[in-house]
PDB file of N, CA and C in Angstrom:
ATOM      1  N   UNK A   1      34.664  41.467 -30.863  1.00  0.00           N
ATOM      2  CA  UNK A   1      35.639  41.000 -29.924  1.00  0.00           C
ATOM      3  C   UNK A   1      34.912  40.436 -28.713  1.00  0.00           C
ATOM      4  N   UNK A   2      35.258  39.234 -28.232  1.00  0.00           N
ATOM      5  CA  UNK A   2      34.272  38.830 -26.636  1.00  0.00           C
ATOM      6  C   UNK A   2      34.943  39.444 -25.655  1.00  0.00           C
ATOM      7  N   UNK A   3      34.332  38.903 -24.786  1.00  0.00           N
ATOM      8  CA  UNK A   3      34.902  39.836 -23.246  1.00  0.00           C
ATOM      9  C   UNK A   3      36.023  38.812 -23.005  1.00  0.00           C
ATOM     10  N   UNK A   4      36.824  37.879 -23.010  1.00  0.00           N
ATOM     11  CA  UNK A   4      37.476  37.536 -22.965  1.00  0.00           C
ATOM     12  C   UNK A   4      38.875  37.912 -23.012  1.00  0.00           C
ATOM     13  N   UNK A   5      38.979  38.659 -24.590  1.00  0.00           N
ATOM     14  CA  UNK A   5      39.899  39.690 -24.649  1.00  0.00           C
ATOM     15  C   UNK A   5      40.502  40.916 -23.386  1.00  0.00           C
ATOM     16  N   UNK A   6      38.991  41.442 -23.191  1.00  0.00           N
ATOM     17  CA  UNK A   6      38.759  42.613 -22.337  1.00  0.00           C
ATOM     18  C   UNK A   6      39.411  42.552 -20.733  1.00  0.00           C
ATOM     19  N   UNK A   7      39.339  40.863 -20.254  1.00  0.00           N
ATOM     20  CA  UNK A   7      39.657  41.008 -18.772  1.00  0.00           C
ATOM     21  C   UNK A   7      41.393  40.601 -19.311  1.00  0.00           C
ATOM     22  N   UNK A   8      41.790  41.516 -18.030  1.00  0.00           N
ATOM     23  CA  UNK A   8      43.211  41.637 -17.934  1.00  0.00           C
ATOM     24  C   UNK A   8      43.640  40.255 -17.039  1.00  0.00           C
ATOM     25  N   UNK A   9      44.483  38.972 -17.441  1.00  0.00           N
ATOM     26  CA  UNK A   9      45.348  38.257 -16.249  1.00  0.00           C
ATOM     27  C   UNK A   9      45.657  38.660 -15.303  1.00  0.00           C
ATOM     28  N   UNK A  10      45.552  37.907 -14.352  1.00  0.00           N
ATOM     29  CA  UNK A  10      46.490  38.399 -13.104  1.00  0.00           C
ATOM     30  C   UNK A  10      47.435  37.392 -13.494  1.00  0.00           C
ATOM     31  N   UNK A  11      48.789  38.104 -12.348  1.00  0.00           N
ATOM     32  CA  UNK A  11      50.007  37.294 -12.034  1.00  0.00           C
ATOM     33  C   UNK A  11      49.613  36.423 -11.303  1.00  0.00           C
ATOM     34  N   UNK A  12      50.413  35.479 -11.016  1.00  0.00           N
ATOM     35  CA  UNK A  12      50.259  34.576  -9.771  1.00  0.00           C
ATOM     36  C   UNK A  12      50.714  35.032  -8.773  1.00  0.00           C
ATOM     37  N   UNK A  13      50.637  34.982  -7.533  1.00  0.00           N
ATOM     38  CA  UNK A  13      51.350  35.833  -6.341  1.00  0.00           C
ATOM     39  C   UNK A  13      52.483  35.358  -6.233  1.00  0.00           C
ATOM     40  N   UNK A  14      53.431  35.540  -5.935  1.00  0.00           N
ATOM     41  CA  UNK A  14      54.744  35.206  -5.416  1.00  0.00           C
ATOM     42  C   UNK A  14      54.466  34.683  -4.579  1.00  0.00           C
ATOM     43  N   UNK A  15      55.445  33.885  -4.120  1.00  0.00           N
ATOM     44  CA  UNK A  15      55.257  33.051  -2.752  1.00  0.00           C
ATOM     45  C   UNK A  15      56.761  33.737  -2.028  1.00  0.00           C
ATOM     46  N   UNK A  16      56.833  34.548  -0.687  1.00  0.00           N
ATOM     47  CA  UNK A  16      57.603  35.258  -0.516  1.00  0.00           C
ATOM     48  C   UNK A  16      58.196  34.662   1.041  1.00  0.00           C
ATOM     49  N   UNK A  17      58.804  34.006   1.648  1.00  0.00           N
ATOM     50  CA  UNK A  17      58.708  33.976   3.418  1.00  0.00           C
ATOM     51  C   UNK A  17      58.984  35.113   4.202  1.00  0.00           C
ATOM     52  N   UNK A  18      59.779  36.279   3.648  1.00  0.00           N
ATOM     53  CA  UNK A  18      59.645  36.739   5.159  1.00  0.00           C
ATOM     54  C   UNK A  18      61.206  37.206   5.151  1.00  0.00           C
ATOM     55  N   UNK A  19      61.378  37.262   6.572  1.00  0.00           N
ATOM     56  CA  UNK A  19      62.792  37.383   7.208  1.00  0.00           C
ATOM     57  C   UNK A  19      62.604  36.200   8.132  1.00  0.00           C
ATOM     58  N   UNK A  20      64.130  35.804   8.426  1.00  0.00           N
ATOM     59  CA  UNK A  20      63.975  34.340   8.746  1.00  0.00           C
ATOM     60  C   UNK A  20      65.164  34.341  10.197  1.00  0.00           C
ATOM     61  N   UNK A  21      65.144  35.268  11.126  1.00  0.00           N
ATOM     62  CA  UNK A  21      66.202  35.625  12.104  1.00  0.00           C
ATOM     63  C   UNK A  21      65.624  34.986  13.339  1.00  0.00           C
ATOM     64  N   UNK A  22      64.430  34.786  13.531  1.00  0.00           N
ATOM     65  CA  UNK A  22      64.156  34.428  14.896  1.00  0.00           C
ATOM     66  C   UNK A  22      63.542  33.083  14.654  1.00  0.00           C
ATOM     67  N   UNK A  23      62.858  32.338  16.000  1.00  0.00           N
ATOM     68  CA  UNK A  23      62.780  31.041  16.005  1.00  0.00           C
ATOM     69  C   UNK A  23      61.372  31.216  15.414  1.00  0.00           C
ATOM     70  N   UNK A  24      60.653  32.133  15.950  1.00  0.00           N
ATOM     71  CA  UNK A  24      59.464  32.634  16.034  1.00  0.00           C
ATOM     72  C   UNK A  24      59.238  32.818  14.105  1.00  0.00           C
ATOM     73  N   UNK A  25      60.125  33.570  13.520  1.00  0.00           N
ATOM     74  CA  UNK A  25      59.861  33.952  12.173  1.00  0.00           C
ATOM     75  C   UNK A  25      59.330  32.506  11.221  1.00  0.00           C
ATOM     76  N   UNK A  26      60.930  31.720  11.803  1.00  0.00           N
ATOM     77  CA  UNK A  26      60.963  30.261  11.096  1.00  0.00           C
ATOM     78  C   UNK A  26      59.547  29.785  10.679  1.00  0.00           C
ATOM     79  N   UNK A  27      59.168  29.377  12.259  1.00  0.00           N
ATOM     80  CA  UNK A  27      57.792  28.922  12.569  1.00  0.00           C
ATOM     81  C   UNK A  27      56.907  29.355  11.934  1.00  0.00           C
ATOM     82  N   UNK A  28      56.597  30.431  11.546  1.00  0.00           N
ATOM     83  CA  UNK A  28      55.592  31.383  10.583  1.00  0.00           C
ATOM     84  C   UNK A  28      55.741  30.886   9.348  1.00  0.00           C
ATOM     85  N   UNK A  29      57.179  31.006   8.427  1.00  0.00           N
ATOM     86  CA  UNK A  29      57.207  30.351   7.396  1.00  0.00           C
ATOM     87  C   UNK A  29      56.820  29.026   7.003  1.00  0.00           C
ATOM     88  N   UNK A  30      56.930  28.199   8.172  1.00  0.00           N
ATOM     89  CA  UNK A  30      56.734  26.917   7.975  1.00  0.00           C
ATOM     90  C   UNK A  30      55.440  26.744   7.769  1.00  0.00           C
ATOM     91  N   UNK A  31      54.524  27.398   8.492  1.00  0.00           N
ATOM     92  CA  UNK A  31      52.963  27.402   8.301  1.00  0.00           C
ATOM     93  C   UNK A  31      52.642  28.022   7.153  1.00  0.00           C
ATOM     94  N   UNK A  32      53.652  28.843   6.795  1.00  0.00           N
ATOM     95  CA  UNK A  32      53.022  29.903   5.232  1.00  0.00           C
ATOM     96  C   UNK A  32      53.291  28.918   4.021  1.00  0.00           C
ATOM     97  N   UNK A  33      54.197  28.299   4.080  1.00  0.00           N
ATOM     98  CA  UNK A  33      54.619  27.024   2.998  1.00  0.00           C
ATOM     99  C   UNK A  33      53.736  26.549   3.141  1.00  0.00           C
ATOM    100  N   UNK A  34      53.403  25.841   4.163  1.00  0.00           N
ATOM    101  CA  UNK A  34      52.146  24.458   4.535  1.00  0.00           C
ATOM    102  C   UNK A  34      50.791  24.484   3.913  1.00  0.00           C
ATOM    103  N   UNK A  35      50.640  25.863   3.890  1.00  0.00           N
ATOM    104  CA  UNK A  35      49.356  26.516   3.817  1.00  0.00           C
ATOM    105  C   UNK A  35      49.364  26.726   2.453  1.00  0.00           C
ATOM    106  N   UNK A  36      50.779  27.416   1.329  1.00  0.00           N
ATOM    107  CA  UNK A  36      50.616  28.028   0.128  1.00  0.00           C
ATOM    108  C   UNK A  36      50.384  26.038  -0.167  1.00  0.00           C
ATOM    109  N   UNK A  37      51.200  25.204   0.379  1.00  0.00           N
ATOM    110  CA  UNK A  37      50.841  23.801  -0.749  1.00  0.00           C
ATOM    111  C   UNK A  37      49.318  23.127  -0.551  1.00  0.00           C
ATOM    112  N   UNK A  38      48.874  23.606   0.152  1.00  0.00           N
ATOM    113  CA  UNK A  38      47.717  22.846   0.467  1.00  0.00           C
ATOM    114  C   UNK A  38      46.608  23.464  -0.650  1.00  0.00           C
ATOM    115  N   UNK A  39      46.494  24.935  -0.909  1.00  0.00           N
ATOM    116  CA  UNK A  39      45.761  25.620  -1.669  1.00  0.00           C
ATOM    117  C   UNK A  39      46.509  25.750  -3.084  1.00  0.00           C
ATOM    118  N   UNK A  40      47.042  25.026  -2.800  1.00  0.00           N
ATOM    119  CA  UNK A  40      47.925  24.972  -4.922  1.00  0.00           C
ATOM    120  C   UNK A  40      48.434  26.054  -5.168  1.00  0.00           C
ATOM    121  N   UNK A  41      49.110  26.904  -3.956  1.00  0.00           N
ATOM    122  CA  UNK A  41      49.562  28.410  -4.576  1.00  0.00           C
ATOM    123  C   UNK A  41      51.198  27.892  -4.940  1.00  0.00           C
ATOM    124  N   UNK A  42      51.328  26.881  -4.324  1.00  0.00           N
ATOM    125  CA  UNK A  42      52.918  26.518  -4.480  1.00  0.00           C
ATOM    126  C   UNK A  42      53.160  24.854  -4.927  1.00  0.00           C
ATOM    127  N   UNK A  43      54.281  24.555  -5.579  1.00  0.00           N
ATOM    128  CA  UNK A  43      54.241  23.388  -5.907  1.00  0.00           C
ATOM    129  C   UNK A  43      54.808  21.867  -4.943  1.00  0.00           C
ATOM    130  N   UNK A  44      53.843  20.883  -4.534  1.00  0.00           N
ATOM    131  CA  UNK A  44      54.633  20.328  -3.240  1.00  0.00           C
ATOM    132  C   UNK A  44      56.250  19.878  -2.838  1.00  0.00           C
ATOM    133  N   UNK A  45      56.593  19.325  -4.393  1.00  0.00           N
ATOM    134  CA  UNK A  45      57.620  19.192  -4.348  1.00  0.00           C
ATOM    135  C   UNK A  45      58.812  20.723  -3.664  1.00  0.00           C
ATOM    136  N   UNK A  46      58.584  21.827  -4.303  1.00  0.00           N
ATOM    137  CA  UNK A  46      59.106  23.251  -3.964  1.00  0.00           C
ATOM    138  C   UNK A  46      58.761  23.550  -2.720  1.00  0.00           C
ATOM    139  N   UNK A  47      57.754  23.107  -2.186  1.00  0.00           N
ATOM    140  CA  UNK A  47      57.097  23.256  -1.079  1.00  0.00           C
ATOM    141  C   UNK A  47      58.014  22.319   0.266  1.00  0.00           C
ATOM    142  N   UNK A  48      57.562  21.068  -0.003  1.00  0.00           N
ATOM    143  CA  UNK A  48      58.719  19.806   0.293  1.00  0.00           C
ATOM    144  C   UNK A  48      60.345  20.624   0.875  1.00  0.00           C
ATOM    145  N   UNK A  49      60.766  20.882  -0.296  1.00  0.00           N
ATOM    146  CA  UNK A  49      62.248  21.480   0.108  1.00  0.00           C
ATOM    147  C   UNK A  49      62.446  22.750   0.487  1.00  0.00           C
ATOM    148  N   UNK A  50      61.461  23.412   0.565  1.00  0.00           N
ATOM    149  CA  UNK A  50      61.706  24.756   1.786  1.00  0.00           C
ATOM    150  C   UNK A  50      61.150  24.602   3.009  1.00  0.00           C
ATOM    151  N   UNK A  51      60.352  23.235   3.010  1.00  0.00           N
ATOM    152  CA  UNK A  51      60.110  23.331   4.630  1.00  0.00           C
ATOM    153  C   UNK A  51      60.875  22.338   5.381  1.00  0.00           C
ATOM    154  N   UNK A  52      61.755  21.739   4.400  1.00  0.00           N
ATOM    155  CA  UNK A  52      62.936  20.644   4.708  1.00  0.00           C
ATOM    156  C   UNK A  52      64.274  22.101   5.169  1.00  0.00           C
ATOM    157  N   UNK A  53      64.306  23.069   4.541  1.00  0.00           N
ATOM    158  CA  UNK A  53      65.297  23.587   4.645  1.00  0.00           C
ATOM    159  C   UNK A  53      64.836  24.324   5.983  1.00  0.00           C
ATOM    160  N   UNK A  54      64.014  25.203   6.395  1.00  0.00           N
ATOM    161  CA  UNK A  54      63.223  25.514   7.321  1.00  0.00           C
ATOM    162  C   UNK A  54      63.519  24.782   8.501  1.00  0.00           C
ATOM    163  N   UNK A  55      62.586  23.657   8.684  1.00  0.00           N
ATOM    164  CA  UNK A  55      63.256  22.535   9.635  1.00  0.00           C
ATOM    165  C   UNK A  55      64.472  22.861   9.952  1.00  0.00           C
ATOM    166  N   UNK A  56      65.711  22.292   9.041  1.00  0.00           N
ATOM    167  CA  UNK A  56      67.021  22.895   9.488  1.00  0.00           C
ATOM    168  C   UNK A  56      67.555  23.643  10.710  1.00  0.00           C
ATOM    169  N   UNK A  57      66.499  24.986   9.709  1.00  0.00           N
ATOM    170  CA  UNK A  57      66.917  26.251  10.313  1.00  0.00           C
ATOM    171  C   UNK A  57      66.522  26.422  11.546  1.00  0.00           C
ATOM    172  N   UNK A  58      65.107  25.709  12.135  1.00  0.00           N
ATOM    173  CA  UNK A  58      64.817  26.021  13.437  1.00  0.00           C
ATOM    174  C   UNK A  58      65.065  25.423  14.247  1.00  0.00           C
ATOM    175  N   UNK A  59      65.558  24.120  13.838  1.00  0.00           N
ATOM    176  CA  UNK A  59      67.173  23.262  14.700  1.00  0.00           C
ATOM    177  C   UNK A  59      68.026  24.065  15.287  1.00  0.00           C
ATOM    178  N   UNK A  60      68.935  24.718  14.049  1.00  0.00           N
ATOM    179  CA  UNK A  60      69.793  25.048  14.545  1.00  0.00           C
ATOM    180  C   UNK A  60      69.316  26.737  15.660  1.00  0.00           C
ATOM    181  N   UNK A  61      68.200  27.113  15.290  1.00  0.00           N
ATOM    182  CA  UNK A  61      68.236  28.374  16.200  1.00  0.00           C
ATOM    183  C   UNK A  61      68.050  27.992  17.407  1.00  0.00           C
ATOM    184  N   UNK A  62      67.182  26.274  17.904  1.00  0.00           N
ATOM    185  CA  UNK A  62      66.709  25.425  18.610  1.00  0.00           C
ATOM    186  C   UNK A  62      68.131  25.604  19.720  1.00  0.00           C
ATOM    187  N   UNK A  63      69.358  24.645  18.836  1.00  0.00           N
ATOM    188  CA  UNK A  63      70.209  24.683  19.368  1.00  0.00           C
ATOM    189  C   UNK A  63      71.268  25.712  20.166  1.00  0.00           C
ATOM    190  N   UNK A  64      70.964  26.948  19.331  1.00  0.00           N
ATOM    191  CA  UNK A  64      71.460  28.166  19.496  1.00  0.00           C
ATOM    192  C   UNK A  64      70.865  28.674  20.703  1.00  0.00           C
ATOM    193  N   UNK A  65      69.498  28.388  21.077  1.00  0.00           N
ATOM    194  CA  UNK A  65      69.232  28.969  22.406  1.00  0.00           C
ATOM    195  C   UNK A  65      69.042  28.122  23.384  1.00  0.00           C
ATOM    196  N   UNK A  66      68.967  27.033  23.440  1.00  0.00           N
ATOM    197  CA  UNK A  66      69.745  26.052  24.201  1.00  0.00           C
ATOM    198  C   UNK A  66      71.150  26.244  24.811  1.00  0.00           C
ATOM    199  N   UNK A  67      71.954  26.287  23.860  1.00  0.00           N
ATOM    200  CA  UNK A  67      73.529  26.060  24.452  1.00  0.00           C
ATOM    201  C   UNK A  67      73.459  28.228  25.158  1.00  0.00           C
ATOM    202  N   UNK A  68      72.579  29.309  24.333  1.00  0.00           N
ATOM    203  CA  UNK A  68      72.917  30.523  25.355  1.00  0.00           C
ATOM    204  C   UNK A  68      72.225  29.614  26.682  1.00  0.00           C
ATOM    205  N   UNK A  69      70.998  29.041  27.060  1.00  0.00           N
ATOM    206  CA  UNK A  69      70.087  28.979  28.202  1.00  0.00           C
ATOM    207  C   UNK A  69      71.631  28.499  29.177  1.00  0.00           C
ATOM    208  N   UNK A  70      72.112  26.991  28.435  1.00  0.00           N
ATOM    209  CA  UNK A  70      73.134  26.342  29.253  1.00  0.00           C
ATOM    210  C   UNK A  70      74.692  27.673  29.694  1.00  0.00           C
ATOM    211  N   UNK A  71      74.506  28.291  28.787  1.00  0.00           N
ATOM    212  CA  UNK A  71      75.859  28.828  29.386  1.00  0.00           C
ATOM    213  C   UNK A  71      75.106  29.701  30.402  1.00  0.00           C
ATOM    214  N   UNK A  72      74.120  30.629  30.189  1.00  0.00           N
ATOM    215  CA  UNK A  72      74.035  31.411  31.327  1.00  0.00           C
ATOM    216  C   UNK A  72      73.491  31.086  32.728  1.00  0.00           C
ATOM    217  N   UNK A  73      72.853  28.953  32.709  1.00  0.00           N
ATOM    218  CA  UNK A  73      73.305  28.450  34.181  1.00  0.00           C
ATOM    219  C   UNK A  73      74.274  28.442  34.357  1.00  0.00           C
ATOM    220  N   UNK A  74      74.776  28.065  33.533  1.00  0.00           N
ATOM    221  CA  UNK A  74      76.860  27.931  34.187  1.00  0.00           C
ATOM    222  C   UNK A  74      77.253  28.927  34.355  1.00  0.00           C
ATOM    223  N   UNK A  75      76.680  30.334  33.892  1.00  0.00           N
ATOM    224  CA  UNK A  75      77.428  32.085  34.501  1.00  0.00           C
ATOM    225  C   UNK A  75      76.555  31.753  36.297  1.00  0.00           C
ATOM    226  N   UNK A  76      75.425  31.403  36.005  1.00  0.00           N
ATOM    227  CA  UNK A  76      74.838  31.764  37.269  1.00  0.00           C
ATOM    228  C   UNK A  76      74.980  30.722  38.080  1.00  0.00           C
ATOM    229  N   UNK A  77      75.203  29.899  37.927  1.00  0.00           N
ATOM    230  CA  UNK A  77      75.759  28.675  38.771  1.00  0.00           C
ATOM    231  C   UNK A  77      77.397  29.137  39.723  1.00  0.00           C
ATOM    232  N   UNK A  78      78.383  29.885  38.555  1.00  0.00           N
ATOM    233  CA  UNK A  78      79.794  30.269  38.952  1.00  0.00           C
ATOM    234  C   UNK A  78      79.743  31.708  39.803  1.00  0.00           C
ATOM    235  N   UNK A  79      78.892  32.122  39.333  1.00  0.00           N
ATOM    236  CA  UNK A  79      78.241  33.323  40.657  1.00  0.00           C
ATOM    237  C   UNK A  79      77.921  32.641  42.123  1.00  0.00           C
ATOM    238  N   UNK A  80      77.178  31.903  41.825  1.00  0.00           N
ATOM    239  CA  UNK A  80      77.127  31.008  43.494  1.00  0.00           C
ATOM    240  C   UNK A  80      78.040  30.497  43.890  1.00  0.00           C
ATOM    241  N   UNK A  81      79.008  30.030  42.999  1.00  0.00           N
ATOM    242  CA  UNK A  81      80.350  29.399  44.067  1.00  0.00           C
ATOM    243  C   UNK A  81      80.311  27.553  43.695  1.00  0.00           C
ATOM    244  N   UNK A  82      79.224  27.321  42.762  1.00  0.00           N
ATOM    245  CA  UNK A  82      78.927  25.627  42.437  1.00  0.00           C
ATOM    246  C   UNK A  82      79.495  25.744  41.478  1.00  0.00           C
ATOM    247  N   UNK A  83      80.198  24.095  41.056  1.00  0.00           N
ATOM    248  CA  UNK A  83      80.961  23.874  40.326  1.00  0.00           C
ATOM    249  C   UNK A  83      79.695  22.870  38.933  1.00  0.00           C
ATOM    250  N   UNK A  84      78.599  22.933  38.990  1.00  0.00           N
ATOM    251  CA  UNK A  84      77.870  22.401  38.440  1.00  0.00           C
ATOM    252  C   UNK A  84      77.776  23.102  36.775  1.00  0.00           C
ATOM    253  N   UNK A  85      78.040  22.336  35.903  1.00  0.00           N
ATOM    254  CA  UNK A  85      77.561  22.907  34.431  1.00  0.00           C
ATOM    255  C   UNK A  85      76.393  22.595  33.772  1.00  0.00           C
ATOM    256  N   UNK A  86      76.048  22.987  33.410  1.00  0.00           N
ATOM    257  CA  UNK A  86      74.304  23.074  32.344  1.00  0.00           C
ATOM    258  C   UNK A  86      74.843  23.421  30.878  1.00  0.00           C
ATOM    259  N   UNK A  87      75.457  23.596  30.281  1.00  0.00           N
ATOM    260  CA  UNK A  87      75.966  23.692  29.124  1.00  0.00           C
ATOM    261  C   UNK A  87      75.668  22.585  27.968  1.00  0.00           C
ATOM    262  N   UNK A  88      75.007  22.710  26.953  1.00  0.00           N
ATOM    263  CA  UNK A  88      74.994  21.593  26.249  1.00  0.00           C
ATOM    264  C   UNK A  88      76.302  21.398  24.908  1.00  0.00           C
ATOM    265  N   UNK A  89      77.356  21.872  25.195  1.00  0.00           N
ATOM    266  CA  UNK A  89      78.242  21.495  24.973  1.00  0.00           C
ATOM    267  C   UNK A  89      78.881  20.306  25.427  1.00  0.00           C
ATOM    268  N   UNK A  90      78.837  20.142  26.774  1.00  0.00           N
ATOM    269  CA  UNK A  90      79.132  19.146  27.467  1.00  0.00           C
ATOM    270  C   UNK A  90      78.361  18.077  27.629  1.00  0.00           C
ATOM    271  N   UNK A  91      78.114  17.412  26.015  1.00  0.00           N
ATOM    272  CA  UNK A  91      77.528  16.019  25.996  1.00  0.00           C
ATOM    273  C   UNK A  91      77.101  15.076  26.906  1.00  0.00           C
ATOM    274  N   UNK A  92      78.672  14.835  27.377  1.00  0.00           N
ATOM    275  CA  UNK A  92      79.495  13.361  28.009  1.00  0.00           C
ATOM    276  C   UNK A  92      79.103  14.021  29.667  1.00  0.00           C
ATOM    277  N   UNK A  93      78.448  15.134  30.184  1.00  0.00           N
ATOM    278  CA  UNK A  93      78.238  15.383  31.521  1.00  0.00           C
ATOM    279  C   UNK A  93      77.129  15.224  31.946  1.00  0.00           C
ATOM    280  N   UNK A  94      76.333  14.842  32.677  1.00  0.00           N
ATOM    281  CA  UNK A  94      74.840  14.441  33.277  1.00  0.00           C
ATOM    282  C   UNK A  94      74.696  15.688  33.958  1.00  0.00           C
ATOM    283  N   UNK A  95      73.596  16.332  33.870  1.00  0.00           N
ATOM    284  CA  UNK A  95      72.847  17.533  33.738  1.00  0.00           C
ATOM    285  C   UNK A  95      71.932  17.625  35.055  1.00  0.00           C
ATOM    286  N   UNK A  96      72.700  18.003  36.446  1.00  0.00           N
ATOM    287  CA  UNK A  96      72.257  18.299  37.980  1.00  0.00           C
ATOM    288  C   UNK A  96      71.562  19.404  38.030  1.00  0.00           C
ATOM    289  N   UNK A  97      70.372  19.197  38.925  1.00  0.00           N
ATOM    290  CA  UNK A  97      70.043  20.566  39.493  1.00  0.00           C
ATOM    291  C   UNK A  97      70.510  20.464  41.271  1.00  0.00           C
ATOM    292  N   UNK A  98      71.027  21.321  41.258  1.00  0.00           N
ATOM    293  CA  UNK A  98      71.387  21.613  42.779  1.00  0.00           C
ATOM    294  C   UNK A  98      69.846  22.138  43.441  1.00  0.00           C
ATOM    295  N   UNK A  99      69.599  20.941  44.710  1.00  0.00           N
ATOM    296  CA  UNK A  99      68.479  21.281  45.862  1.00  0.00           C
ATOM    297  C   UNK A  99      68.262  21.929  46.925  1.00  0.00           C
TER     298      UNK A  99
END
């Protein structure tokens, strides 16, 4: 029998991301994809569409702490008594800082 027989396969590793709740996590994954396609652990195309989906995701968390930053000038703005909003809800409004 050669030694051939004798050595055991390995699996291939899984390619796993994570937990994906913070902006911070996203970001990690995106580099862990980047990184599994560059070393052939993952396939680019598969690779391609989880860091397309990724992207997405750190848009929208992008956006998500954006519009908290804007509302809580506009809490702390309505504490002072100014009628000024920071909200990025409010598209169509041009975005003052009071001097």
């Amino acid at each position: 029998m050669s030694k051939d027989f004798d050595q055991v396969a390995k699996a291939p590793k899984q390619f796993k991301l994570g937990h994906l709740g913070t902006l911070n996590q996203v970001i990690v994954a995106l580099g862990k994809t980047i990184r599994a396609m560059a070393d052939g652990g993952l396939d680019s195309q598969v690779g391609s569409r989880i860091c397309n989906g990724l992207g997405i995701m750190r848009h929208c968390l992008e956006t998500r702490t954006l519009d908290q930053l804007g509302e809580r000038l506009d809490h702390l703005e309505n504490t002072r008594g100014e009628g000024n909003s920071y909200g990025t809800a409010k598209h169509d409004q041009p975005h003052h800082l009071a001097h």
